[in-house]
Protein backbone atom coordinates (compact mmCIF):
# COMPACT_ATOMS: atom_id res chain seq x y z
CA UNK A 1 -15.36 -1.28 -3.05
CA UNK A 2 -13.22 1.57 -2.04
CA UNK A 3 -11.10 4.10 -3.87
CA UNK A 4 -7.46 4.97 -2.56
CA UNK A 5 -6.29 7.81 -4.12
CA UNK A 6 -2.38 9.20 -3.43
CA UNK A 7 -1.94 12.82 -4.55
CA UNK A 8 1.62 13.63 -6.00
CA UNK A 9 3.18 14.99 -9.47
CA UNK A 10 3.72 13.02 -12.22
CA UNK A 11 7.39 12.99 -13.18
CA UNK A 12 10.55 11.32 -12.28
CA UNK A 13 11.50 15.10 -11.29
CA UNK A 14 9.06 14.58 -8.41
CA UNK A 15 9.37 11.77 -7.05
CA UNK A 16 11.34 12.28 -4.22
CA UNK A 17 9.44 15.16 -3.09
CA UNK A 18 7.94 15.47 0.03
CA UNK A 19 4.36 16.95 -2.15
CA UNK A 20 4.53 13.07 -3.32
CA UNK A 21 4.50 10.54 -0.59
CA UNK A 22 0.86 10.46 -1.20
CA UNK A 23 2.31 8.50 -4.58
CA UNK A 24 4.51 7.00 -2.31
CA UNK A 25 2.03 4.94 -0.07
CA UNK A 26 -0.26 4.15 -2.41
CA UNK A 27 2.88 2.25 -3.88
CA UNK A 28 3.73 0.87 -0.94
CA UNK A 29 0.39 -0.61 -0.83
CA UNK A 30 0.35 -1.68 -4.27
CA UNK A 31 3.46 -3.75 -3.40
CA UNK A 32 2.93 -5.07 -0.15
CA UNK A 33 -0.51 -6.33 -0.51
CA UNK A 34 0.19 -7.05 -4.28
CA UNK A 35 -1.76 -5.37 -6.57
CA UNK A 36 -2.44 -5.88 -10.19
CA UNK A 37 -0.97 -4.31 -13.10
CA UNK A 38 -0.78 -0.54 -13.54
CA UNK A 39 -3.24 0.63 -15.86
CA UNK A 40 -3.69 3.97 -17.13
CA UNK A 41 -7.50 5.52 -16.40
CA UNK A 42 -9.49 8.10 -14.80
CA UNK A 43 -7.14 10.30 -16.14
CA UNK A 44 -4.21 8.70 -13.83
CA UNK A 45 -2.69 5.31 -13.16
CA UNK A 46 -4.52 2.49 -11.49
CA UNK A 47 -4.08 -0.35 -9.90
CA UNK A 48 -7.18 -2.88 -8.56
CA UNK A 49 -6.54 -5.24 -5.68
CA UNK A 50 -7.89 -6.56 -1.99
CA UNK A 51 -6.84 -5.76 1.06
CA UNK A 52 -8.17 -8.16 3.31
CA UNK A 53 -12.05 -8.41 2.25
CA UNK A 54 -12.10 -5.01 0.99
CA UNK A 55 -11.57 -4.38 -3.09
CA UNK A 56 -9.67 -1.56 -3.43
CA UNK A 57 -9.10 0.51 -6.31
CA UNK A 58 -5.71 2.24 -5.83
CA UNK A 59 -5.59 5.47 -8.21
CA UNK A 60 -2.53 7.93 -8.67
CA UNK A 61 -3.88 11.55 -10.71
CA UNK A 62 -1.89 12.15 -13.59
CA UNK A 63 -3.68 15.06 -13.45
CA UNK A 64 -0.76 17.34 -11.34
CA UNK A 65 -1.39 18.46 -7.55
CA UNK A 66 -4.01 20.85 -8.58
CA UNK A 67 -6.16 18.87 -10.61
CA UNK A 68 -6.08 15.79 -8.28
CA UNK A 69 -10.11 16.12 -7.57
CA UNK A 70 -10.79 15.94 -11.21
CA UNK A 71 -9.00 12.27 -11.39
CA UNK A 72 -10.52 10.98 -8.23
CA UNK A 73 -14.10 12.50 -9.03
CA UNK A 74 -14.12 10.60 -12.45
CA UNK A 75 -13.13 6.95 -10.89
CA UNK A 76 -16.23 7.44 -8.16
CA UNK A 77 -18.50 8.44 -10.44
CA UNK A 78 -17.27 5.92 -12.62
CA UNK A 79 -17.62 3.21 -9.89
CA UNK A 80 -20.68 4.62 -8.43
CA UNK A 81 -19.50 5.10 -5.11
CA UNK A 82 -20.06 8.27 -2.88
CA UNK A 83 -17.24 10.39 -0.63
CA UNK A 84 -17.06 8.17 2.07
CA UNK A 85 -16.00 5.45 -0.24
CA UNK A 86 -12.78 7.46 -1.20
CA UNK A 87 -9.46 8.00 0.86
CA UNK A 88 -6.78 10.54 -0.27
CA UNK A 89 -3.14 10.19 0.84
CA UNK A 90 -1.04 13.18 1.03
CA UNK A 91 1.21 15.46 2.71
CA UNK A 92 0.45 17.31 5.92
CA UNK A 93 3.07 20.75 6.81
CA UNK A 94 0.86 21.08 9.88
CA UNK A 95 1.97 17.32 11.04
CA UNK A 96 5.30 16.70 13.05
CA UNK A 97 7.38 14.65 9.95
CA UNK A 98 6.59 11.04 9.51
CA UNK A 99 3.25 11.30 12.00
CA UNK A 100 0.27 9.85 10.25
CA UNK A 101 -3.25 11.05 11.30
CA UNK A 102 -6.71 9.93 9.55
CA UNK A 103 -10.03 12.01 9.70
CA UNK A 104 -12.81 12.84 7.80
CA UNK A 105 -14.31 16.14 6.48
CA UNK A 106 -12.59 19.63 6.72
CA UNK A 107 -10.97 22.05 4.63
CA UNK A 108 -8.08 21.84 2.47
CA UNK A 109 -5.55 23.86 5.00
CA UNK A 110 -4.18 25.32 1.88
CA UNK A 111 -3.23 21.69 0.43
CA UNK A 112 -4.26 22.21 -3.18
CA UNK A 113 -4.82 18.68 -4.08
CA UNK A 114 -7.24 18.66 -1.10
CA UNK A 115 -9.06 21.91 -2.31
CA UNK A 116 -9.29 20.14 -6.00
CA UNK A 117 -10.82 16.89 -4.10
CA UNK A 118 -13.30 18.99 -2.43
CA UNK A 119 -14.44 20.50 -5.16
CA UNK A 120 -15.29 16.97 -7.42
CA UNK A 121 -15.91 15.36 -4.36
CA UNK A 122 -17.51 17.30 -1.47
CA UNK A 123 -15.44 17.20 1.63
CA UNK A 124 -16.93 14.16 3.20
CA UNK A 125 -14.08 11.82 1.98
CA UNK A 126 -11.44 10.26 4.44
CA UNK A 127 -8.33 11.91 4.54
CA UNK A 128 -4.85 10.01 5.34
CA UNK A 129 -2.42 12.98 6.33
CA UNK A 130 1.36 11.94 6.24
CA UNK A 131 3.11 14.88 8.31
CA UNK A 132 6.35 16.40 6.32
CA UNK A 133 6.38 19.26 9.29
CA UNK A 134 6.64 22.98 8.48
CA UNK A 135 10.03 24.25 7.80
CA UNK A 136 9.23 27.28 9.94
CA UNK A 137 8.54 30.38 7.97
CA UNK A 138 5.91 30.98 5.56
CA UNK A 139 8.53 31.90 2.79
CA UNK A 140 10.21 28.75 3.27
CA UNK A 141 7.18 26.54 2.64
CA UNK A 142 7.07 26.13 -1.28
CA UNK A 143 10.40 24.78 -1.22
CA UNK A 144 10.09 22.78 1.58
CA UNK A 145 6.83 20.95 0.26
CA UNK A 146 8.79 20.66 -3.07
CA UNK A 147 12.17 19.70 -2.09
CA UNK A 148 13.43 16.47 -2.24
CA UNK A 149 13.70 14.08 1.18
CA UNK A 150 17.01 14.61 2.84
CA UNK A 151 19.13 11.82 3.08
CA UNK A 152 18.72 11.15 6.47
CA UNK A 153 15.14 11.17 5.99
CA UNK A 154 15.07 8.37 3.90
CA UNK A 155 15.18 5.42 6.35
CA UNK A 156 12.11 7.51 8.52
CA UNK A 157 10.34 7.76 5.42
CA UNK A 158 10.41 3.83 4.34
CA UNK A 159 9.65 2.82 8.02
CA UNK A 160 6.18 5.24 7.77
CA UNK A 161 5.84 3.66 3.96
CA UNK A 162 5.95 0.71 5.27
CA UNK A 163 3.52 0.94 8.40
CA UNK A 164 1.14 2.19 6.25
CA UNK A 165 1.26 -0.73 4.25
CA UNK A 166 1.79 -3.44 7.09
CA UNK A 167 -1.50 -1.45 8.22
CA UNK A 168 -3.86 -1.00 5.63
CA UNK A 169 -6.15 -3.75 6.53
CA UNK A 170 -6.97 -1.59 9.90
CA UNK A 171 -7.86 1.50 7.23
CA UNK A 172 -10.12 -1.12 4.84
CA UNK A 173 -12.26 -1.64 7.47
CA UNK A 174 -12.91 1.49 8.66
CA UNK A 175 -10.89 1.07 11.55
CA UNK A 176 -8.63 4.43 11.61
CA UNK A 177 -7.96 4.77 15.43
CA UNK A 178 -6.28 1.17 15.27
CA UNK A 179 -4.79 2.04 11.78
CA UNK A 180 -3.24 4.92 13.32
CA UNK A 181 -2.34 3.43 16.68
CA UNK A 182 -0.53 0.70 15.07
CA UNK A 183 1.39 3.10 12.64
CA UNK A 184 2.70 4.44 16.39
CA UNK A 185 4.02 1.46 17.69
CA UNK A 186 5.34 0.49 14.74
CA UNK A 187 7.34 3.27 14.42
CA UNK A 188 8.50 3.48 17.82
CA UNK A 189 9.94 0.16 17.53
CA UNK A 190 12.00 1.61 15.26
């Protein structure tokens, strides 16, 4: 069993930000590879399903950015699973917009849902970075990371939504090179 965790705000206010496509994938996932019911738990919403032979538990904090770690720390200790069982979705400023890049381990890089994971988790948890790029000056970055998706971003956006999805098998199994090598040529048929 594996948790999924996206990190985002609750709030129809933010759900077009960019802070949210972590929420974004993990719906994407819940969708395409049809997922059960949303419940609420673990102090967020989630949703239980397989992706190829892999059971998944999909979670979404309710908890707000910040708090994030506190969510996902109470479904794996819950579930009885360890760090490496758990993969967190989120948003990446130091990733060229709509790259996707997987690792393992780290800091947060000033992501505050990461630095609230690491501290209920440890930092040995896989880490699914969706790039939203860096608007260019430090003074600029709050409301860049919480700004809405332009319009012409939106199509980009679903196309990366949907590769993760169309991919997620690659990511159950532990695969993340192919994962994210198939994200690329997905996207460059685009």
């Amino acid at each position: 069993m594996q948790i999924w965790a996206g990190l985002g705000n609750p709030g129809a206010q933010y759900a077009m930000h960019r802070h949210n496509v972590g929420f974004m994938a993990a719906d994407a996932i819940a969708e395409v590879h049809d997922f059960g019911a949303v419940k609420k738990q673990f102090q967020g919403w989630v949703q239980e399903g397989r992706i190829g032979h892999e059971k998944v538990i999909l979670l979404k904090p309710a908890t707000f950015m910040n708090e994030s770690g506190r969510s996902i720390g109470e479904a794996m200790r819950f579930y009885k699973l360890t760090p490496q069982d758990v993969t967190v979705f989120y948003d990446e400023l130091d990733l060229a917009p709509f790259k996707v890049k997987v690792k393992r381990g780290g800091g947060a890089a000033g992501h505050n849902g990461i630095r609230s994971s690491i501290q209920h988790l440890g930092d040995a948890f896989r880490r699914v970075r969706i790039g939203i790029g860096h608007p260019g000056h430090k003074e600029r970055v709050t409301g860049h990371v919480l700004g809405n998706y332009a319009k012409s971003e939106i199509e980009p956006l679903t196309d990366v939504l949907g590769a993760i999805a169309a991919e997620a098998e690659w990511l159950a199994k532990g695969d993340d090179v192919r994962f994210m090598n198939d994200i690329a040529l997905r996207l460059q048929d685009n």
